[in-house]
Protein backbone atom coordinates (compact mmCIF):
# COMPACT_ATOMS: atom_id res chain seq x y z
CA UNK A 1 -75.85 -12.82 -25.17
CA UNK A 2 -77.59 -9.15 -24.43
CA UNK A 3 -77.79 -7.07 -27.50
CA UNK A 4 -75.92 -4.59 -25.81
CA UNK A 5 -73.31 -7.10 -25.79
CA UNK A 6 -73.43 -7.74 -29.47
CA UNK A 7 -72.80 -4.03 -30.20
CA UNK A 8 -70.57 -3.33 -27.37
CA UNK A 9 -68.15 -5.96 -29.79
CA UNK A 10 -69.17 -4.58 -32.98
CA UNK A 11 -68.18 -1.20 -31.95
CA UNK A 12 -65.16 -2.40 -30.54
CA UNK A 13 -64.59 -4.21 -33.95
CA UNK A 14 -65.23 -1.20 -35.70
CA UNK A 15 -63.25 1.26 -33.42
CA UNK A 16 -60.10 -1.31 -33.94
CA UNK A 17 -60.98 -1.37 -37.83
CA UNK A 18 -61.19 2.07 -38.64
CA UNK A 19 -57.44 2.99 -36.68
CA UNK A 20 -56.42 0.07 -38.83
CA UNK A 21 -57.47 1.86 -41.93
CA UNK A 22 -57.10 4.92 -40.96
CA UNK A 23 -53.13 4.40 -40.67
CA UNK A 24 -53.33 3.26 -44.31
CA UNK A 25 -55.33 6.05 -45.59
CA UNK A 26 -54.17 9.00 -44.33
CA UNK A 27 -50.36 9.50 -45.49
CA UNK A 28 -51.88 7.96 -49.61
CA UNK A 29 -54.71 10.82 -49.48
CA UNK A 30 -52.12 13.23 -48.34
CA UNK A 31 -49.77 12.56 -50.88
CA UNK A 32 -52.27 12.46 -53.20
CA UNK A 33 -53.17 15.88 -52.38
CA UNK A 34 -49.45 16.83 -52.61
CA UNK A 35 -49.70 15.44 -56.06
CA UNK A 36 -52.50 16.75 -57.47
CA UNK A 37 -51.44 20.77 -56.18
CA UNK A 38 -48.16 19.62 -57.86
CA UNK A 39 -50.03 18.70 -60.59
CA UNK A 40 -52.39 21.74 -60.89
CA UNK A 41 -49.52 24.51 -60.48
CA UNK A 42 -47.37 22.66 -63.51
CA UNK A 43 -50.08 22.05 -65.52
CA UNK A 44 -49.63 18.06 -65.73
CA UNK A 45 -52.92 16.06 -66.38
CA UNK A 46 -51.70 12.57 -66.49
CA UNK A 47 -53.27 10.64 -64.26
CA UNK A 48 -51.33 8.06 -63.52
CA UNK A 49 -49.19 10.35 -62.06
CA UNK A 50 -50.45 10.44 -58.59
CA UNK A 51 -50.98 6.29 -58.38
CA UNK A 52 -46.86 5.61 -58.01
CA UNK A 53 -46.49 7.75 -54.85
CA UNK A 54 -49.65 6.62 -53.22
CA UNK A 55 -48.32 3.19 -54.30
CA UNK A 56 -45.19 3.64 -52.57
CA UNK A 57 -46.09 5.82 -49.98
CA UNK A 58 -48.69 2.58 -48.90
CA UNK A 59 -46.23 0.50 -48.95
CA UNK A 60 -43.99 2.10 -46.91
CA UNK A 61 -46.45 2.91 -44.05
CA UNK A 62 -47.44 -1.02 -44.18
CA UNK A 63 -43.58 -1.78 -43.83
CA UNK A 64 -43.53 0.73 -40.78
CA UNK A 65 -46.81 0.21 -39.01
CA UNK A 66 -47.49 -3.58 -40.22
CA UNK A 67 -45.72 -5.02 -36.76
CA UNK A 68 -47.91 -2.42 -34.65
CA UNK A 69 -50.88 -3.12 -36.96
CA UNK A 70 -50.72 -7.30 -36.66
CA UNK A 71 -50.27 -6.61 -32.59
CA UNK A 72 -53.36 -4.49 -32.18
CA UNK A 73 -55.36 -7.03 -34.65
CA UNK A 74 -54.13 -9.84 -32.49
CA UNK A 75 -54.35 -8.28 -28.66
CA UNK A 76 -58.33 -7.75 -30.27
CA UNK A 77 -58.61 -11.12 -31.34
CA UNK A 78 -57.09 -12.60 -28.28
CA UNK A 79 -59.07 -10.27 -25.64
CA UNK A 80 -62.18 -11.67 -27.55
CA UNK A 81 -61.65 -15.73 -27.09
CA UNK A 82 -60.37 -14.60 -24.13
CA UNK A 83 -64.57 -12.64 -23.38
CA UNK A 84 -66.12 -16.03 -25.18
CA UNK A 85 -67.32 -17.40 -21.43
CA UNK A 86 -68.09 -13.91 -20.03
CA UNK A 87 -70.26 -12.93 -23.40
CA UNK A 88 -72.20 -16.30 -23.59
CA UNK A 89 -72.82 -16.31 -19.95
C-alpha cells in the first residue's frame, strides 16, 4: 500500500464525511441565524431560545436525508471492501 493510496482513501473518507455533516449543519446554523436576528430585532436574550428550532430543525433534516445519508455511507463502505485486493496489491 503506496502512500498515495492511503490518502487517496482518507480524502475520499473525508470528502464523504464532510457532505455527511454538512447536510446536518447547514439548515441548524441557518435557523440559528434566523433566530438570533429574531432575537436581536425583539429584544429577547434567552438563550435557550434558539436550541428548540435547531433541535427540531436537526431532526427533521435527519428524518429527510437519513435514507440518502445511510446509502452514501454504505455505497463508501462497500466500494472500499470491494478496493481491499486492488489497495493491498
Amino acid at each position: 500500500m503506496t502512500p498515495e493510496t492511503v490518502l487517496t482513501v482518507f480524502q475520499q473518507t473525508l470528502e464523504v464525511l464532510a457532505l455527511l455533516i454538512m447536510v446536518i449543519l447547514l439548515p441548524a446554523l441557518l435557523v440559528g441565524l434566523l433566530v438570533a436576528m429574531f432575537q436581536a430585532a425583539t429584544q429577547i436574550n434567552e438563550q435557550t431560545l434558539s436550541f428548540i428550532p435547531k433541535l427540531l430543525v436537526t431532526l427533521g433534516v435527519l428524518l429527510l436525508a437519513g435514507p440518502w445519508m445511510l446509502q452514501l455511507l454504505l455505497d463508501f463502505t462497500i466500494r472500499l471492501f470491494n478496493n481491499i485486493p486492488l489497495l493491498i496489491g
